[in-house]
PDBML (XML) file of the C-alpha atoms, coordinates in Angstrom:
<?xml version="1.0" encoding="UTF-8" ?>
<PDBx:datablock datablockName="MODEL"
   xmlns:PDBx="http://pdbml.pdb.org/schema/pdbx-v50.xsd"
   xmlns:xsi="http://www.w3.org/2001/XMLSchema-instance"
   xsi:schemaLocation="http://pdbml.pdb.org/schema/pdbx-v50.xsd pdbx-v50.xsd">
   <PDBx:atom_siteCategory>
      <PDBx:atom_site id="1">
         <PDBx:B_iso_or_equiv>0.00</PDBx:B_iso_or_equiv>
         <PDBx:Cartn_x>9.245</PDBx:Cartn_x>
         <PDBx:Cartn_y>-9.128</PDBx:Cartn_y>
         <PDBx:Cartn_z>0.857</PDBx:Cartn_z>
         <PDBx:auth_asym_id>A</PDBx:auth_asym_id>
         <PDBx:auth_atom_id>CA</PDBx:auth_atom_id>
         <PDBx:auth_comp_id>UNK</PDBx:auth_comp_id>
         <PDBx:auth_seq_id>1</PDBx:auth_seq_id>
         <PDBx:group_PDB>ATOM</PDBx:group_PDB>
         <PDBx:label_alt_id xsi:nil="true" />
         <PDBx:label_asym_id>A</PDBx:label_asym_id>
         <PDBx:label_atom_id>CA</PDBx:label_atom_id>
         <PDBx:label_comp_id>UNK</PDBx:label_comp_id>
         <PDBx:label_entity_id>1</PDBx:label_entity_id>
         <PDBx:label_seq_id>1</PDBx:label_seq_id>
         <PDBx:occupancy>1.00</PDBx:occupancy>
         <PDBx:pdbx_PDB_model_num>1</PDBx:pdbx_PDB_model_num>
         <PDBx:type_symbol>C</PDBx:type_symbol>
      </PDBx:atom_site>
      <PDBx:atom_site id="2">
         <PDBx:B_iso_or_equiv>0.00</PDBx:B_iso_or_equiv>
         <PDBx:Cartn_x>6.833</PDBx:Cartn_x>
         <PDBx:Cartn_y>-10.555</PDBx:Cartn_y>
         <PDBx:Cartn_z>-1.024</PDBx:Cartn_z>
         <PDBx:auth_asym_id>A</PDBx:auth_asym_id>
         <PDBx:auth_atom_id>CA</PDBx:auth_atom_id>
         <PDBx:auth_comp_id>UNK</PDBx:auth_comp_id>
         <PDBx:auth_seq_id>2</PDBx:auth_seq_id>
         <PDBx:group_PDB>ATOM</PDBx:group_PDB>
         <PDBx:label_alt_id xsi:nil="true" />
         <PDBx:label_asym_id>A</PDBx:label_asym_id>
         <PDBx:label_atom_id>CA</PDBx:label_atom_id>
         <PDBx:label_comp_id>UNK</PDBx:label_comp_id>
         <PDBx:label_entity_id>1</PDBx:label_entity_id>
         <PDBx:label_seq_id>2</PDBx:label_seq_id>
         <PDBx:occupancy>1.00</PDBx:occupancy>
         <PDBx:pdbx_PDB_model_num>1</PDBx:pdbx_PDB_model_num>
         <PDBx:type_symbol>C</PDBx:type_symbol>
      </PDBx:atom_site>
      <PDBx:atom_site id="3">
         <PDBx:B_iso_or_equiv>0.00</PDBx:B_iso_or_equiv>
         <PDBx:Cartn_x>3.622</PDBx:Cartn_x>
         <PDBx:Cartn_y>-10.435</PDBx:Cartn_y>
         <PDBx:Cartn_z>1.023</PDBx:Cartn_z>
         <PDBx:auth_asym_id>A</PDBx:auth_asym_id>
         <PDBx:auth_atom_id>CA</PDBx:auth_atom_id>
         <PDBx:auth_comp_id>UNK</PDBx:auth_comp_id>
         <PDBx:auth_seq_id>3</PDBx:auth_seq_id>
         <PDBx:group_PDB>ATOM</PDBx:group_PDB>
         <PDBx:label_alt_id xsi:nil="true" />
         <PDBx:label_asym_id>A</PDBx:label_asym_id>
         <PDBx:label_atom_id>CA</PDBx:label_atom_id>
         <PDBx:label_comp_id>UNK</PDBx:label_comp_id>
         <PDBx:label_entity_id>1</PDBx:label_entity_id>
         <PDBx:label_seq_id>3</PDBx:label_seq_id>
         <PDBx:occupancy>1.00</PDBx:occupancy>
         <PDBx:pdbx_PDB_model_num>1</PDBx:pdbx_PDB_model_num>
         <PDBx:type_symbol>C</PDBx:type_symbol>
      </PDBx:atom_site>
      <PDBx:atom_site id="4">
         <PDBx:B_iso_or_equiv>0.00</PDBx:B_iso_or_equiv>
         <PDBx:Cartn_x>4.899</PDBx:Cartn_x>
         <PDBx:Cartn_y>-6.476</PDBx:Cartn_y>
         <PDBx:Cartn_z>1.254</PDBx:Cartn_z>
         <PDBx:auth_asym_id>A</PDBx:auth_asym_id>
         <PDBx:auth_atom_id>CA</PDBx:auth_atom_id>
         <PDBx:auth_comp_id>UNK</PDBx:auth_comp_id>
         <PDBx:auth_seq_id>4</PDBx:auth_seq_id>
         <PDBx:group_PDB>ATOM</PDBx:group_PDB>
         <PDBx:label_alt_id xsi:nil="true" />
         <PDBx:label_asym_id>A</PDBx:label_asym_id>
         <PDBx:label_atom_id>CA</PDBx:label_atom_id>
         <PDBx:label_comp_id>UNK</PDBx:label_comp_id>
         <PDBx:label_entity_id>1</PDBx:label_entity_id>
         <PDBx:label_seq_id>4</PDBx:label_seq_id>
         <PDBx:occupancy>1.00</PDBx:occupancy>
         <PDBx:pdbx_PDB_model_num>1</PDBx:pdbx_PDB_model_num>
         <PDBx:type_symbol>C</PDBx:type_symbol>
      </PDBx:atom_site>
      <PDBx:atom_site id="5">
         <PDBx:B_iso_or_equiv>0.00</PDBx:B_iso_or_equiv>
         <PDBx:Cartn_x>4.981</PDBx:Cartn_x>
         <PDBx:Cartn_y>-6.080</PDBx:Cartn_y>
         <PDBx:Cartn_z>-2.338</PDBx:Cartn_z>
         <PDBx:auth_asym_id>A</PDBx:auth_asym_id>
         <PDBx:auth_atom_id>CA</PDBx:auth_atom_id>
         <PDBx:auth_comp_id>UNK</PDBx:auth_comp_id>
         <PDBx:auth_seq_id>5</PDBx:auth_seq_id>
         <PDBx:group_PDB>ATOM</PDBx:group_PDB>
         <PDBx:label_alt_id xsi:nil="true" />
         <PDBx:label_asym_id>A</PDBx:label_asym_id>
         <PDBx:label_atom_id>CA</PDBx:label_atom_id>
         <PDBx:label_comp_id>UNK</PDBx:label_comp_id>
         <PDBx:label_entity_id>1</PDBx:label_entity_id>
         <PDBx:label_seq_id>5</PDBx:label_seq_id>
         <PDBx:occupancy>1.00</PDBx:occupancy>
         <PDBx:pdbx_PDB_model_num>1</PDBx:pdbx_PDB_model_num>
         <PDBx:type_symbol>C</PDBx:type_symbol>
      </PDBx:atom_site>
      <PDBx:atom_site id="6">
         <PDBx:B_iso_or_equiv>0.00</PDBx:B_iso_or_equiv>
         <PDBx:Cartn_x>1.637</PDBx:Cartn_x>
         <PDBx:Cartn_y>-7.562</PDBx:Cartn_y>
         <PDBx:Cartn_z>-2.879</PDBx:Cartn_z>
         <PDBx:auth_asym_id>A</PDBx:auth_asym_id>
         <PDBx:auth_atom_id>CA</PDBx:auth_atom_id>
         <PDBx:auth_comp_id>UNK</PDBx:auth_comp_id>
         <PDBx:auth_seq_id>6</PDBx:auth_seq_id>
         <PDBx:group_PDB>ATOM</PDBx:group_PDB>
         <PDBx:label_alt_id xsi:nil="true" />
         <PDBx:label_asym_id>A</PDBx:label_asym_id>
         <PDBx:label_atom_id>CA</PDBx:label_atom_id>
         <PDBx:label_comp_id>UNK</PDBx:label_comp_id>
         <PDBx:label_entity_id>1</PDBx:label_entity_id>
         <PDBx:label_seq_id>6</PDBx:label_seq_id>
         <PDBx:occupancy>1.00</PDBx:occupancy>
         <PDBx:pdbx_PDB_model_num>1</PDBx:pdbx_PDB_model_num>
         <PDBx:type_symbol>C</PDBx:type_symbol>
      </PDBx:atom_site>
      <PDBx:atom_site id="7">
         <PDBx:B_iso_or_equiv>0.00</PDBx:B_iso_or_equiv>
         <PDBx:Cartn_x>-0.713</PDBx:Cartn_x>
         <PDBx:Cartn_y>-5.614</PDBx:Cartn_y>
         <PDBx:Cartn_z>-0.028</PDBx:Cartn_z>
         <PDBx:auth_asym_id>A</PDBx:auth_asym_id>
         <PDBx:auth_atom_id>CA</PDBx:auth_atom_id>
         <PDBx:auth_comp_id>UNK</PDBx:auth_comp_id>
         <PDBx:auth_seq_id>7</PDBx:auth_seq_id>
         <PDBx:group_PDB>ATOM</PDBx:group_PDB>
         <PDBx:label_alt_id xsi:nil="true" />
         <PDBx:label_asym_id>A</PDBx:label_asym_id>
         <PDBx:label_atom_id>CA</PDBx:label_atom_id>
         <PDBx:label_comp_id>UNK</PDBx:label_comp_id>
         <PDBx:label_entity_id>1</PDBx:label_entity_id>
         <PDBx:label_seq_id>7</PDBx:label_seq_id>
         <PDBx:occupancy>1.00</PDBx:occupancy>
         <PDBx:pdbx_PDB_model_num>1</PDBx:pdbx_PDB_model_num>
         <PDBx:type_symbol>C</PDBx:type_symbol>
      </PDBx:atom_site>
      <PDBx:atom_site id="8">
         <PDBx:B_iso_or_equiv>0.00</PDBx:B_iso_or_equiv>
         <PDBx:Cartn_x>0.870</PDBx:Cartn_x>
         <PDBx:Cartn_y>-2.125</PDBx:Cartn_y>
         <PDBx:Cartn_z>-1.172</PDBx:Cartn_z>
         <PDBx:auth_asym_id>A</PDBx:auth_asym_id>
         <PDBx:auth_atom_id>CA</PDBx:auth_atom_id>
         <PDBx:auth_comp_id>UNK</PDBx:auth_comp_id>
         <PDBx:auth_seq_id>8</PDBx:auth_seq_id>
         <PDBx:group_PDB>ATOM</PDBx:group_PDB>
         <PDBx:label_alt_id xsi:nil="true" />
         <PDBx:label_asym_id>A</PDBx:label_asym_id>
         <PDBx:label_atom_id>CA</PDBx:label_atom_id>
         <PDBx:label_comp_id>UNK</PDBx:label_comp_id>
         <PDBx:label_entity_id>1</PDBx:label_entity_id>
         <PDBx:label_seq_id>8</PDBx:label_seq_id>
         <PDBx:occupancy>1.00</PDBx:occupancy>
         <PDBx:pdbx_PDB_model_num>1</PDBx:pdbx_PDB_model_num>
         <PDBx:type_symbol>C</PDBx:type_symbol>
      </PDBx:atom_site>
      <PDBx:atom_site id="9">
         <PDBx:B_iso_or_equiv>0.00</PDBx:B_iso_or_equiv>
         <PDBx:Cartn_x>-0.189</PDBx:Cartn_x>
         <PDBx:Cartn_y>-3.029</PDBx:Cartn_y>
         <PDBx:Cartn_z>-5.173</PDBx:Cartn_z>
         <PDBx:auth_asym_id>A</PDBx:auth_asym_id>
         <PDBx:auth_atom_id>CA</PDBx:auth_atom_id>
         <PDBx:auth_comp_id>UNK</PDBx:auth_comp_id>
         <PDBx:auth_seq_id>9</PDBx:auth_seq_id>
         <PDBx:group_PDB>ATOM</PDBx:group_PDB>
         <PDBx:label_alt_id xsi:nil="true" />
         <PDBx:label_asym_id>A</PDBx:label_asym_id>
         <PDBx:label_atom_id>CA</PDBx:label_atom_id>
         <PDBx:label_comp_id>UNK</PDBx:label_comp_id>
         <PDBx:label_entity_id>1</PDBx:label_entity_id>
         <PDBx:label_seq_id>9</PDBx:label_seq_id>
         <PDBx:occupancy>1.00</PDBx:occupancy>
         <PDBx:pdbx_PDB_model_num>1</PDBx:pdbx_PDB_model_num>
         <PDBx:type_symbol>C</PDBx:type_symbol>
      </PDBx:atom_site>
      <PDBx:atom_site id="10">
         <PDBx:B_iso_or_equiv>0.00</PDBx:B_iso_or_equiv>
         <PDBx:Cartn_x>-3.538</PDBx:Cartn_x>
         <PDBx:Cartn_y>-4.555</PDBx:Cartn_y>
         <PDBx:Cartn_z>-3.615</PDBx:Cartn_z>
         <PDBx:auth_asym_id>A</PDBx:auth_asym_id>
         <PDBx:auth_atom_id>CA</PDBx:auth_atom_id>
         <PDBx:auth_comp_id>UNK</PDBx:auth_comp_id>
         <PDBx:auth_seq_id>10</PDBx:auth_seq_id>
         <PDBx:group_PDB>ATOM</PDBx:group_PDB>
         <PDBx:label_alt_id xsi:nil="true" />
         <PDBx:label_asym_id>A</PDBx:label_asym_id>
         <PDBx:label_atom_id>CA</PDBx:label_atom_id>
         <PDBx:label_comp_id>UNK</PDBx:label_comp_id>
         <PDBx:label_entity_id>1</PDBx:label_entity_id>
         <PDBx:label_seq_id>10</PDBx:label_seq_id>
         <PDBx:occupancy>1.00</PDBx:occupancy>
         <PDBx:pdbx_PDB_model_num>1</PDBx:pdbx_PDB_model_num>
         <PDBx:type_symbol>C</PDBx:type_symbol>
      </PDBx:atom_site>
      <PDBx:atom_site id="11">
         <PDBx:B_iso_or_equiv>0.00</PDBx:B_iso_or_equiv>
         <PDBx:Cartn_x>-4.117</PDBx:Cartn_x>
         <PDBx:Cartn_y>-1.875</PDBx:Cartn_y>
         <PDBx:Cartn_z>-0.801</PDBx:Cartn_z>
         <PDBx:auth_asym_id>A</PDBx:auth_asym_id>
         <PDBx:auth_atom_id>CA</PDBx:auth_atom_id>
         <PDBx:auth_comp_id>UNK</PDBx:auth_comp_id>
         <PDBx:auth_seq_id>11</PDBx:auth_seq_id>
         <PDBx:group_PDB>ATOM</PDBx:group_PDB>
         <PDBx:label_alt_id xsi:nil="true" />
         <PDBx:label_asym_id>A</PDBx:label_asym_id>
         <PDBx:label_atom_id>CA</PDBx:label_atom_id>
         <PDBx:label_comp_id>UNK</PDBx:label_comp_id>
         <PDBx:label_entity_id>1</PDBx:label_entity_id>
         <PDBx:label_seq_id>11</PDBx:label_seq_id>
         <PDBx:occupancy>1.00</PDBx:occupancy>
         <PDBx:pdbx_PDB_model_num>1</PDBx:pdbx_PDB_model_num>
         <PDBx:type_symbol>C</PDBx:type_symbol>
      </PDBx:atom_site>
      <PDBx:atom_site id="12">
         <PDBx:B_iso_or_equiv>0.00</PDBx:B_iso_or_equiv>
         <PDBx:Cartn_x>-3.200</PDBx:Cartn_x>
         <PDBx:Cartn_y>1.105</PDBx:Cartn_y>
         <PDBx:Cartn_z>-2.326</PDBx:Cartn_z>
         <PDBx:auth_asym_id>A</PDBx:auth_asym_id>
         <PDBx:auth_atom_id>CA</PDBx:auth_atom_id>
         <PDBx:auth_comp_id>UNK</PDBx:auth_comp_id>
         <PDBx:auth_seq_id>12</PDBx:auth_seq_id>
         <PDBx:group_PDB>ATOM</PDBx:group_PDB>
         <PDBx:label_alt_id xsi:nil="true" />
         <PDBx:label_asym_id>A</PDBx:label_asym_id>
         <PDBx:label_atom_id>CA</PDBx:label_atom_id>
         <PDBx:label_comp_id>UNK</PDBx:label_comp_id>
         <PDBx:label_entity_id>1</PDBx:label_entity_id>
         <PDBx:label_seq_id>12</PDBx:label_seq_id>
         <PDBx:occupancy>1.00</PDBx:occupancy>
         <PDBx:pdbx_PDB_model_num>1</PDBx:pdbx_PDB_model_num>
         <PDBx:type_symbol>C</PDBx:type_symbol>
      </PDBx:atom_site>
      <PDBx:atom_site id="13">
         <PDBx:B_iso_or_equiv>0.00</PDBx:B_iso_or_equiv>
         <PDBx:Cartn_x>-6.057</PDBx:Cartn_x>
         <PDBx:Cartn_y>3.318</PDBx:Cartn_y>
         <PDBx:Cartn_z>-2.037</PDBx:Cartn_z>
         <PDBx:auth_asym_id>A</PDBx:auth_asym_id>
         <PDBx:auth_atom_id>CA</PDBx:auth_atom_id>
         <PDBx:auth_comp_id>UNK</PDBx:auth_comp_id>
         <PDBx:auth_seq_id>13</PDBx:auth_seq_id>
         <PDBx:group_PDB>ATOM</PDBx:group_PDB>
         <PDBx:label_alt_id xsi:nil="true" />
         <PDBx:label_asym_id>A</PDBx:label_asym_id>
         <PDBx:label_atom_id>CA</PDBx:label_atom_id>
         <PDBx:label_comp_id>UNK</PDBx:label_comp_id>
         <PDBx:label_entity_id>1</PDBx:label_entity_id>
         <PDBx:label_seq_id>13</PDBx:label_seq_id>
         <PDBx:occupancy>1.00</PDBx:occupancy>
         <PDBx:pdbx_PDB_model_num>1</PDBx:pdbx_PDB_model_num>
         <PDBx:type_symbol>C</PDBx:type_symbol>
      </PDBx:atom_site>
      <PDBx:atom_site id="14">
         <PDBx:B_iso_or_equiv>0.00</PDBx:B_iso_or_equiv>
         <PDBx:Cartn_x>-6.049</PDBx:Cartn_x>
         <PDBx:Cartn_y>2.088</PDBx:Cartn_y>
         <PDBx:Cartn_z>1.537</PDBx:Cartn_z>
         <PDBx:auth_asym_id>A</PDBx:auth_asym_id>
         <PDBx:auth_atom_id>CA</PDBx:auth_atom_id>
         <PDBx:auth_comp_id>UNK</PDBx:auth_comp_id>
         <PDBx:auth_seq_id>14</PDBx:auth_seq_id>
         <PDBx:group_PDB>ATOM</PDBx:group_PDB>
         <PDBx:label_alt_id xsi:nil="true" />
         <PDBx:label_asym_id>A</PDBx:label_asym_id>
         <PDBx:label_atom_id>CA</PDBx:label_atom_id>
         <PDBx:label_comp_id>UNK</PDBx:label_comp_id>
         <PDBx:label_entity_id>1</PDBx:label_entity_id>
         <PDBx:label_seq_id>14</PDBx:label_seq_id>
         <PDBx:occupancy>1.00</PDBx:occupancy>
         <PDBx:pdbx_PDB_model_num>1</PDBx:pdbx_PDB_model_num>
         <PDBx:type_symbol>C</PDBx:type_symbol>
      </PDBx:atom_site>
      <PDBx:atom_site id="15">
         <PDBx:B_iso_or_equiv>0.00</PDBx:B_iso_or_equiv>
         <PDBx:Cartn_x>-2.792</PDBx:Cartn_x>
         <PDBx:Cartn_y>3.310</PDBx:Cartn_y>
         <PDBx:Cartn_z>1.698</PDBx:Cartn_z>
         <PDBx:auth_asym_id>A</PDBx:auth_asym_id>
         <PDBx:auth_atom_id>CA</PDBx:auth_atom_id>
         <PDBx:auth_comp_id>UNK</PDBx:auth_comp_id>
         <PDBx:auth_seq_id>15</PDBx:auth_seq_id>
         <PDBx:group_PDB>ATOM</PDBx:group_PDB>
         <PDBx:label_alt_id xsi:nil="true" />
         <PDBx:label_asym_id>A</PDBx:label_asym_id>
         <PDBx:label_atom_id>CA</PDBx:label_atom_id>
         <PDBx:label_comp_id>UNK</PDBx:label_comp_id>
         <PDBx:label_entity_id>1</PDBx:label_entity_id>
         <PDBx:label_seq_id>15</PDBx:label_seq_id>
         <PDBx:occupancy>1.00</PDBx:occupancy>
         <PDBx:pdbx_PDB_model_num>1</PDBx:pdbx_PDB_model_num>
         <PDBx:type_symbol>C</PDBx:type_symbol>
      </PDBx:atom_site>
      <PDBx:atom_site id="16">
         <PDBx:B_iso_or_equiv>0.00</PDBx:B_iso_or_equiv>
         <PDBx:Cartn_x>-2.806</PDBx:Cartn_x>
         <PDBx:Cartn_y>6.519</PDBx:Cartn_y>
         <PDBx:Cartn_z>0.449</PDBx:Cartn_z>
         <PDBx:auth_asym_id>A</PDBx:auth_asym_id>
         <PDBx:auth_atom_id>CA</PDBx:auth_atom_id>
         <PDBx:auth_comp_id>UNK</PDBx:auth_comp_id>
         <PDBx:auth_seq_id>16</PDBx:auth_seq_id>
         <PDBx:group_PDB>ATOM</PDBx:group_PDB>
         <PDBx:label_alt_id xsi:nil="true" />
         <PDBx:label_asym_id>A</PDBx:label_asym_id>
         <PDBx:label_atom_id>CA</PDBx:label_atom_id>
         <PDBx:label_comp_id>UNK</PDBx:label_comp_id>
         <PDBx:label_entity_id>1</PDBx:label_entity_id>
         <PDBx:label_seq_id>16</PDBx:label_seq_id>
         <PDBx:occupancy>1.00</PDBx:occupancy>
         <PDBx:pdbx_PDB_model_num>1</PDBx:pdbx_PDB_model_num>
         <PDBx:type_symbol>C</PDBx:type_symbol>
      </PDBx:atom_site>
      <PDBx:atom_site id="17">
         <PDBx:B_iso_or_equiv>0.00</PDBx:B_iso_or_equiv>
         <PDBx:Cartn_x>-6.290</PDBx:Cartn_x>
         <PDBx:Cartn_y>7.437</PDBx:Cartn_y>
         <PDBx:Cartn_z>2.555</PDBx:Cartn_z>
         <PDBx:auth_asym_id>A</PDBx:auth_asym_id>
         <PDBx:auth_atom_id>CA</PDBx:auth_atom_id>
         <PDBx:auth_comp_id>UNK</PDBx:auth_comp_id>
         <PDBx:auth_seq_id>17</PDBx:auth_seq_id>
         <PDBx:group_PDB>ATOM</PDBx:group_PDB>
         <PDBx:label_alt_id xsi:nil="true" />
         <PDBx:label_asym_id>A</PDBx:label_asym_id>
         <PDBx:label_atom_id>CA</PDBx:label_atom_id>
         <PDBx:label_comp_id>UNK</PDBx:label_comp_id>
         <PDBx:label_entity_id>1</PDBx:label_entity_id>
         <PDBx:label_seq_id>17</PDBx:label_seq_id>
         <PDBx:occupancy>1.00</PDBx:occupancy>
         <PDBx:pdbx_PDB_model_num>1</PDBx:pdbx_PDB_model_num>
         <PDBx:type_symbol>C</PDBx:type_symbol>
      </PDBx:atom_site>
      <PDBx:atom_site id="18">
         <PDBx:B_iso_or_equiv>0.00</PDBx:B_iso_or_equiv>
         <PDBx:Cartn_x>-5.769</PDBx:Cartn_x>
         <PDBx:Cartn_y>5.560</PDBx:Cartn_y>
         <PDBx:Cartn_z>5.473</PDBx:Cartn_z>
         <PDBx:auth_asym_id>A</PDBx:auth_asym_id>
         <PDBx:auth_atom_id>CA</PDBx:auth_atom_id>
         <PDBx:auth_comp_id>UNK</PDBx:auth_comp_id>
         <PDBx:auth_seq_id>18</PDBx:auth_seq_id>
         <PDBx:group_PDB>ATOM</PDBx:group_PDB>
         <PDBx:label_alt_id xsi:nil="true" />
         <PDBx:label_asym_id>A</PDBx:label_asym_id>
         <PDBx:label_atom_id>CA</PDBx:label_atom_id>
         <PDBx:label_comp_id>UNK</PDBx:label_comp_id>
         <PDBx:label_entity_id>1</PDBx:label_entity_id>
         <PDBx:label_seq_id>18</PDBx:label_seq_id>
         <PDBx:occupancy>1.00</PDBx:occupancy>
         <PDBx:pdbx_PDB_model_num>1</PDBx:pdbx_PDB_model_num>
         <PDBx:type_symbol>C</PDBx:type_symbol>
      </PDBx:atom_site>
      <PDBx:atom_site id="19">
         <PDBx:B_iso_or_equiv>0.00</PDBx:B_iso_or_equiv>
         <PDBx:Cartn_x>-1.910</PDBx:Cartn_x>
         <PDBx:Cartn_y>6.362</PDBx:Cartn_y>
         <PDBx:Cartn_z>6.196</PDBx:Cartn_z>
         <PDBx:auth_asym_id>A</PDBx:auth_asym_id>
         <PDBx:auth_atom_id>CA</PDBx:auth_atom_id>
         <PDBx:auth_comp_id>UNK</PDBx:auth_comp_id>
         <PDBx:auth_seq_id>19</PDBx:auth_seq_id>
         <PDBx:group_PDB>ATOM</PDBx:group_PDB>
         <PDBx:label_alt_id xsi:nil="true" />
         <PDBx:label_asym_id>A</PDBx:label_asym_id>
         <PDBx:label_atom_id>CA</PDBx:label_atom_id>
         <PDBx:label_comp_id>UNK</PDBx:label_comp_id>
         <PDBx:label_entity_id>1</PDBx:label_entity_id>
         <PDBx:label_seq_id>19</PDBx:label_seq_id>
         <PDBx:occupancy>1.00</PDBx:occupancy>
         <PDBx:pdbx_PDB_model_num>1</PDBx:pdbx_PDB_model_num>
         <PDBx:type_symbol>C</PDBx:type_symbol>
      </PDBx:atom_site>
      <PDBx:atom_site id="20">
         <PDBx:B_iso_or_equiv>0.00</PDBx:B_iso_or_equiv>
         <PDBx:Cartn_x>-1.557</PDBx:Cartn_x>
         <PDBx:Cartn_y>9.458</PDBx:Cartn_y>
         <PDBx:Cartn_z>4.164</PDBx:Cartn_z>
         <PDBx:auth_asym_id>A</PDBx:auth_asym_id>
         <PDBx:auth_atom_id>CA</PDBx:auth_atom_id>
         <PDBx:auth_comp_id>UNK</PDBx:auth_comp_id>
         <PDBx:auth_seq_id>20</PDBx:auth_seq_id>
         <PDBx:group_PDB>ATOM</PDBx:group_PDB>
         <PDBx:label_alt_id xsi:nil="true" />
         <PDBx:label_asym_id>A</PDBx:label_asym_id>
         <PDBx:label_atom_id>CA</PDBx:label_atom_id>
         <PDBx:label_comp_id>UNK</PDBx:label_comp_id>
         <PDBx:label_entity_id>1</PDBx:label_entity_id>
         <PDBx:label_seq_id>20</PDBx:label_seq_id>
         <PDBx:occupancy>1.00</PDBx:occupancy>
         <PDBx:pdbx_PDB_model_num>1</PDBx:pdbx_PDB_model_num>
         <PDBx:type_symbol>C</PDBx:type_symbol>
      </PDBx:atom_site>
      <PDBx:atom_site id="21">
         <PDBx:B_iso_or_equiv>0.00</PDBx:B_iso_or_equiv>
         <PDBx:Cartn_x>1.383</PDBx:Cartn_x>
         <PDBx:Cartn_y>7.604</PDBx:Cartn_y>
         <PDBx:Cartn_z>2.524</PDBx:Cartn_z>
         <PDBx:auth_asym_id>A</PDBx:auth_asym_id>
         <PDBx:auth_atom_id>CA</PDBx:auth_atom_id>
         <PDBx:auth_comp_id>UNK</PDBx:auth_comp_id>
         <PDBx:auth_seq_id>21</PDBx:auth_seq_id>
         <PDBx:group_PDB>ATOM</PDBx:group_PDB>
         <PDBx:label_alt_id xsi:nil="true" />
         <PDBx:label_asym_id>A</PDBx:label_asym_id>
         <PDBx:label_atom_id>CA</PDBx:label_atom_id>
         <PDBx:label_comp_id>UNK</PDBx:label_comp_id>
         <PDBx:label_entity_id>1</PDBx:label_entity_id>
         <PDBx:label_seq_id>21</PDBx:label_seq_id>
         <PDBx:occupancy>1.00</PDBx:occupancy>
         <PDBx:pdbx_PDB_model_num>1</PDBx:pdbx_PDB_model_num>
         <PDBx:type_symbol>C</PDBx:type_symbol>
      </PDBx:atom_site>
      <PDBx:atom_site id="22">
         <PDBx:B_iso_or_equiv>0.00</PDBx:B_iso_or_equiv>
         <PDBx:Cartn_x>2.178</PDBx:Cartn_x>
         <PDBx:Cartn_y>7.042</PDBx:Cartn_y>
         <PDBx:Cartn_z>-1.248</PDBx:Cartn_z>
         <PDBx:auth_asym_id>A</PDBx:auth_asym_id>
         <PDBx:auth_atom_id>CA</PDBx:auth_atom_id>
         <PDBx:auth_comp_id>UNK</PDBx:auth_comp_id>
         <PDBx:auth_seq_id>22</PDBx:auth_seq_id>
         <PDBx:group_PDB>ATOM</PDBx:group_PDB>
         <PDBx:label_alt_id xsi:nil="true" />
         <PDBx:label_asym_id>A</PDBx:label_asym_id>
         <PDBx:label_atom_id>CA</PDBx:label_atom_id>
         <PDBx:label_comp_id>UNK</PDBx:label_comp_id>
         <PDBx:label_entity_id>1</PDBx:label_entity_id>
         <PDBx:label_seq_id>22</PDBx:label_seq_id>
         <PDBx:occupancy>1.00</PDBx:occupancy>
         <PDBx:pdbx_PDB_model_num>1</PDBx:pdbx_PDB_model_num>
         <PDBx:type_symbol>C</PDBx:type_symbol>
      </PDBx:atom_site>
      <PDBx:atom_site id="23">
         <PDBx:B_iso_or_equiv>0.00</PDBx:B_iso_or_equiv>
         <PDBx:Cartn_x>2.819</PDBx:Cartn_x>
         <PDBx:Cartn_y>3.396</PDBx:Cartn_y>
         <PDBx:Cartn_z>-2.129</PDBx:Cartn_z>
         <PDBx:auth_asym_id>A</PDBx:auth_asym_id>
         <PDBx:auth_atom_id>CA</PDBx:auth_atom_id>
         <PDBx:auth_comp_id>UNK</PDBx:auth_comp_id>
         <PDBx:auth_seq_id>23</PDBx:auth_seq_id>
         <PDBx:group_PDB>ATOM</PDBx:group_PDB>
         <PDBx:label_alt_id xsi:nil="true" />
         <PDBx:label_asym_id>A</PDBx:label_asym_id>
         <PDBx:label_atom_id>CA</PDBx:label_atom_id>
         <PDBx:label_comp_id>UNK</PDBx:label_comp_id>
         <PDBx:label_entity_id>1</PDBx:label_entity_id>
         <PDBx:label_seq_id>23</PDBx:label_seq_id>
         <PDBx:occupancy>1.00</PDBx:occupancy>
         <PDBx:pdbx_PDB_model_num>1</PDBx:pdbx_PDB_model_num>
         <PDBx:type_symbol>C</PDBx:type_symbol>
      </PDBx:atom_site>
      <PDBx:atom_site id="24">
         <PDBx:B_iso_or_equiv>0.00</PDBx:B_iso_or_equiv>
         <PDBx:Cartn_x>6.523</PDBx:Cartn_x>
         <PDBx:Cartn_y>4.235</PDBx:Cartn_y>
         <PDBx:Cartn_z>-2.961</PDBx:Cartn_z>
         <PDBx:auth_asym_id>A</PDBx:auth_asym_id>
         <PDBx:auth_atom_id>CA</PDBx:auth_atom_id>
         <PDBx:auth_comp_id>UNK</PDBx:auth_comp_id>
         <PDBx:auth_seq_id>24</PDBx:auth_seq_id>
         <PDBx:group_PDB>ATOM</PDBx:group_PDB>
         <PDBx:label_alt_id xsi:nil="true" />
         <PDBx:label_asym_id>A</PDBx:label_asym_id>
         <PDBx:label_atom_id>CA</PDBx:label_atom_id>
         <PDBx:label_comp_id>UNK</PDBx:label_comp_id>
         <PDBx:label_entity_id>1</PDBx:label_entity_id>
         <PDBx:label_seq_id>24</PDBx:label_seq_id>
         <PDBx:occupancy>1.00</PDBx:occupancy>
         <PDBx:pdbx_PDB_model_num>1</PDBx:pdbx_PDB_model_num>
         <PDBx:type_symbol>C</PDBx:type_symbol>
      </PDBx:atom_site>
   </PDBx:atom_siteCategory>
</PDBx:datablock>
């Protein structure tokens, strides 16, 4: 839960580009 928590706050950009997904 916690390692989950911490890459989407550190990877969000990545997120959101990457995976077309909001961090929520």
């Amino acid at each position: 839960l916690v390692g989950i928590i911490r890459i989407a706050c550190q990877k969000q950009m990545y997120i959101t580009k990457a995976m077309d997904l909001t961090q929520k």
